[in-house]
C-alpha atoms as a PDB file:
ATOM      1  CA  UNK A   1      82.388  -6.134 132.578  1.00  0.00           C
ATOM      2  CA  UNK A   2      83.499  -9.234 130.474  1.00  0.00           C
ATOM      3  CA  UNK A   3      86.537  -9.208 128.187  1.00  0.00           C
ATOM      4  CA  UNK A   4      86.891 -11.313 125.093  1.00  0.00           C
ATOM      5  CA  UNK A   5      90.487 -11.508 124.284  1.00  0.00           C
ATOM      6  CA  UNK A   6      91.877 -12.012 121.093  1.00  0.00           C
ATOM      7  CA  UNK A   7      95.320 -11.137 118.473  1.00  0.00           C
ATOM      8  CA  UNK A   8      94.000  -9.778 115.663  1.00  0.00           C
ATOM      9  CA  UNK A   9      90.554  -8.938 114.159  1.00  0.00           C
ATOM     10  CA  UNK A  10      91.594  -8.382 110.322  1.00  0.00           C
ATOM     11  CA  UNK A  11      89.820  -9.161 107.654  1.00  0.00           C
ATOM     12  CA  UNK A  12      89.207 -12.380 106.940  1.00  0.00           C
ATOM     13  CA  UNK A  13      88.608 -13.276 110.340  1.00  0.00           C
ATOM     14  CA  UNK A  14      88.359 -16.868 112.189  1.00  0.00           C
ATOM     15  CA  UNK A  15      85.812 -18.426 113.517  1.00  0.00           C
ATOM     16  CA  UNK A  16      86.587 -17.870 116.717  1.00  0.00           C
ATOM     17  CA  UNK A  17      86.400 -13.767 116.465  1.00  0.00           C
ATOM     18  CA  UNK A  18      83.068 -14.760 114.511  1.00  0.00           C
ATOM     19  CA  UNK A  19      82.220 -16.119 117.967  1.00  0.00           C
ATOM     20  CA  UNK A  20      82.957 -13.609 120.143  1.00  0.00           C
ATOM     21  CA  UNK A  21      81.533 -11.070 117.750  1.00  0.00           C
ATOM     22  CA  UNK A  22      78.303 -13.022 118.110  1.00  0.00           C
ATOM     23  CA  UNK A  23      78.824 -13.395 121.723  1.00  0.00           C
ATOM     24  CA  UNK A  24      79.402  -9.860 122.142  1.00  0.00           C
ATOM     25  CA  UNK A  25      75.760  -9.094 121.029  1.00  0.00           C
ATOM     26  CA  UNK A  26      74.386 -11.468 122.879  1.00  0.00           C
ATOM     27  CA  UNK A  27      75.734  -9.631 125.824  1.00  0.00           C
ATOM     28  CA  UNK A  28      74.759  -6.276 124.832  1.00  0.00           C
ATOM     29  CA  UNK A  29      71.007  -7.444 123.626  1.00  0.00           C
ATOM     30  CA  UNK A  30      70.976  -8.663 127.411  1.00  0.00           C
ATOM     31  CA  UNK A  31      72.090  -5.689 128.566  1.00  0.00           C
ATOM     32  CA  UNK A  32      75.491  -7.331 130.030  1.00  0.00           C
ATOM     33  CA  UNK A  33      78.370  -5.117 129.622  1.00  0.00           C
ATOM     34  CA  UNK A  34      81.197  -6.499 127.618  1.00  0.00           C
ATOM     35  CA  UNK A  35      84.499  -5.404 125.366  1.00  0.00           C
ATOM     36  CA  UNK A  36      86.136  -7.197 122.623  1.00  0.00           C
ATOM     37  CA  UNK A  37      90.058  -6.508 123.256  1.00  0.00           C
ATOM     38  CA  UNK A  38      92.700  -6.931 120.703  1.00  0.00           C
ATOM     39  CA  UNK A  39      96.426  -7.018 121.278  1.00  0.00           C
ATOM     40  CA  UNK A  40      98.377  -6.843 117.568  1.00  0.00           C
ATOM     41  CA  UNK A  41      98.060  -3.174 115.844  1.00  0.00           C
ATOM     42  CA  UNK A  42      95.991  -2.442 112.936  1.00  0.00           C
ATOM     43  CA  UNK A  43      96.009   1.336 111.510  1.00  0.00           C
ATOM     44  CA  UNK A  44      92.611  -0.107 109.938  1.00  0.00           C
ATOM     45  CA  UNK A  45      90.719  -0.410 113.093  1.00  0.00           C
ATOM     46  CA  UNK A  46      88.147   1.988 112.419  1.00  0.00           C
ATOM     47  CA  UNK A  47      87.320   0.363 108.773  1.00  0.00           C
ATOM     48  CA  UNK A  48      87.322  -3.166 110.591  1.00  0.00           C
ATOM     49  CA  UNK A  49      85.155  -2.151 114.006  1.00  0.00           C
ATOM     50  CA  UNK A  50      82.403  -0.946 111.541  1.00  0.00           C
ATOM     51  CA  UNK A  51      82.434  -4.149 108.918  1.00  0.00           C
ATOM     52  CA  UNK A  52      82.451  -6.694 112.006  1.00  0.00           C
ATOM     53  CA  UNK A  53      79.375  -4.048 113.479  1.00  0.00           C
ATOM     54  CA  UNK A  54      81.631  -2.942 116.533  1.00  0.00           C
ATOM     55  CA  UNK A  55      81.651   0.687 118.281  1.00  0.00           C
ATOM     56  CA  UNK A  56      84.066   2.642 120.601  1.00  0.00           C
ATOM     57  CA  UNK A  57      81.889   1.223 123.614  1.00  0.00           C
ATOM     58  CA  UNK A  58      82.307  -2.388 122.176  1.00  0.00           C
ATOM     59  CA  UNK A  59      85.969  -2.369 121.152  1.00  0.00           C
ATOM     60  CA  UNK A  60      89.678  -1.882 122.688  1.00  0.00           C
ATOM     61  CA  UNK A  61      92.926  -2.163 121.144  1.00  0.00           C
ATOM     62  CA  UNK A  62      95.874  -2.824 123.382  1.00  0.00           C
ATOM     63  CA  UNK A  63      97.842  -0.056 122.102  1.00  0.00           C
ATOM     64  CA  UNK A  64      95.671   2.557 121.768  1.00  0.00           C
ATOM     65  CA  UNK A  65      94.459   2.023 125.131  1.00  0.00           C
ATOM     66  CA  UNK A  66      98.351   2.255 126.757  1.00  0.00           C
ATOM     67  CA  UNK A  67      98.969   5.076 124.409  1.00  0.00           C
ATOM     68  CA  UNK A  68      95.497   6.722 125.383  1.00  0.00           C
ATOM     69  CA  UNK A  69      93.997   6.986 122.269  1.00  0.00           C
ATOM     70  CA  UNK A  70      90.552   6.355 121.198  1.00  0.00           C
ATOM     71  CA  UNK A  71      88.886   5.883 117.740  1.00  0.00           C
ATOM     72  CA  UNK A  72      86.866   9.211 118.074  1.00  0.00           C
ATOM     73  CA  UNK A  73      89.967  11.040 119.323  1.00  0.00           C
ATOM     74  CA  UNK A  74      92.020   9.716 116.598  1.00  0.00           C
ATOM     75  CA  UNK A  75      89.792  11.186 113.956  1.00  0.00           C
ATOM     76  CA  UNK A  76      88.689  14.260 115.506  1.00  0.00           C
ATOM     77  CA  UNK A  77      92.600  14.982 115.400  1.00  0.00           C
ATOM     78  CA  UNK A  78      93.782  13.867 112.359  1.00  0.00           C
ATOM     79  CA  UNK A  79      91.901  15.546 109.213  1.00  0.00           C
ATOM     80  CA  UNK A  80      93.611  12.926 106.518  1.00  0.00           C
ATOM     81  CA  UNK A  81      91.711  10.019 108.584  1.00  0.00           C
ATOM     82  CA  UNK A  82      88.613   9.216 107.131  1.00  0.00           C
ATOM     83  CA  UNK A  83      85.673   7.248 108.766  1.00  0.00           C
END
Protein backbone atom coordinates (compact mmCIF):
# COMPACT_ATOMS: atom_id res chain seq x y z
CA UNK A 1 0.00 0.00 0.00
CA UNK A 2 1.37 3.56 -0.86
CA UNK A 3 0.45 6.67 1.12
CA UNK A 4 0.34 10.15 -0.31
CA UNK A 5 0.54 12.52 2.51
CA UNK A 6 -0.74 15.79 2.58
CA UNK A 7 -2.47 18.94 5.14
CA UNK A 8 -5.41 19.79 3.67
CA UNK A 9 -7.48 18.91 0.54
CA UNK A 10 -10.04 22.00 0.52
CA UNK A 11 -11.26 23.54 -2.13
CA UNK A 12 -9.23 25.31 -4.12
CA UNK A 13 -6.59 22.91 -3.97
CA UNK A 14 -2.69 23.11 -5.03
CA UNK A 15 -1.05 21.67 -7.46
CA UNK A 16 0.52 19.37 -5.61
CA UNK A 17 -2.90 17.53 -4.26
CA UNK A 18 -3.77 17.91 -8.14
CA UNK A 19 -0.77 15.57 -8.37
CA UNK A 20 -1.36 13.10 -6.11
CA UNK A 21 -5.00 13.03 -7.08
CA UNK A 22 -3.72 12.18 -10.55
CA UNK A 23 -1.21 9.90 -9.16
CA UNK A 24 -3.67 8.18 -7.16
CA UNK A 25 -5.48 6.96 -10.38
CA UNK A 26 -2.71 6.05 -11.94
CA UNK A 27 -2.22 3.61 -9.17
CA UNK A 28 -5.61 2.31 -9.02
CA UNK A 29 -5.95 2.02 -13.11
CA UNK A 30 -2.75 -0.25 -12.48
CA UNK A 31 -4.26 -2.00 -10.01
CA UNK A 32 -1.58 -0.74 -7.24
CA UNK A 33 -3.15 -0.14 -4.00
CA UNK A 34 -2.83 3.33 -2.66
CA UNK A 35 -4.54 6.03 -0.03
CA UNK A 36 -4.50 9.70 -0.11
CA UNK A 37 -4.09 10.72 3.76
CA UNK A 38 -4.87 14.06 5.14
CA UNK A 39 -3.91 15.41 8.53
CA UNK A 40 -5.96 19.01 9.20
CA UNK A 41 -9.93 18.42 9.82
CA UNK A 42 -12.54 19.29 7.43
CA UNK A 43 -16.38 18.58 8.48
CA UNK A 44 -16.67 18.85 4.49
CA UNK A 45 -14.84 15.76 3.66
CA UNK A 46 -17.52 13.93 2.15
CA UNK A 47 -18.51 17.04 -0.29
CA UNK A 48 -14.64 17.35 -1.11
CA UNK A 49 -13.74 13.30 -1.59
CA UNK A 50 -16.57 13.30 -4.26
CA UNK A 51 -15.58 16.79 -6.26
CA UNK A 52 -11.73 15.69 -6.30
CA UNK A 53 -13.41 11.90 -7.52
CA UNK A 54 -12.14 10.15 -4.22
CA UNK A 55 -13.98 7.13 -2.27
CA UNK A 56 -13.80 5.60 1.28
CA UNK A 57 -11.21 3.00 -0.27
CA UNK A 58 -9.14 5.98 -1.73
CA UNK A 59 -9.22 8.44 1.17
CA UNK A 60 -8.14 8.79 5.05
CA UNK A 61 -8.35 11.59 7.32
CA UNK A 62 -6.07 11.60 10.30
CA UNK A 63 -8.73 12.16 12.71
CA UNK A 64 -11.32 10.17 11.72
CA UNK A 65 -9.08 7.34 11.46
CA UNK A 66 -7.72 7.82 15.43
CA UNK A 67 -11.26 8.53 16.36
CA UNK A 68 -12.50 5.41 14.26
CA UNK A 69 -14.78 6.92 12.12
CA UNK A 70 -15.42 6.42 8.55
CA UNK A 71 -17.34 8.45 5.89
CA UNK A 72 -20.08 5.69 5.51
CA UNK A 73 -20.33 5.33 9.30
CA UNK A 74 -20.59 8.95 9.76
CA UNK A 75 -23.65 9.20 7.60
CA UNK A 76 -25.33 6.07 8.29
CA UNK A 77 -25.38 7.63 11.95
CA UNK A 78 -26.13 10.98 11.64
CA UNK A 79 -29.60 11.67 9.71
CA UNK A 80 -28.87 15.72 9.38
CA UNK A 81 -25.62 14.66 7.22
CA UNK A 82 -26.31 14.69 3.77
CA UNK A 83 -24.21 13.03 0.93
Amino acid sequence: MDYFLTHKLYSPISAIEKMMIARLQLFKQHGQPATFVTRDYNRNVINDIKKFGLDQTTYLNMFDYFQGVDQAGACGQNPGLRV
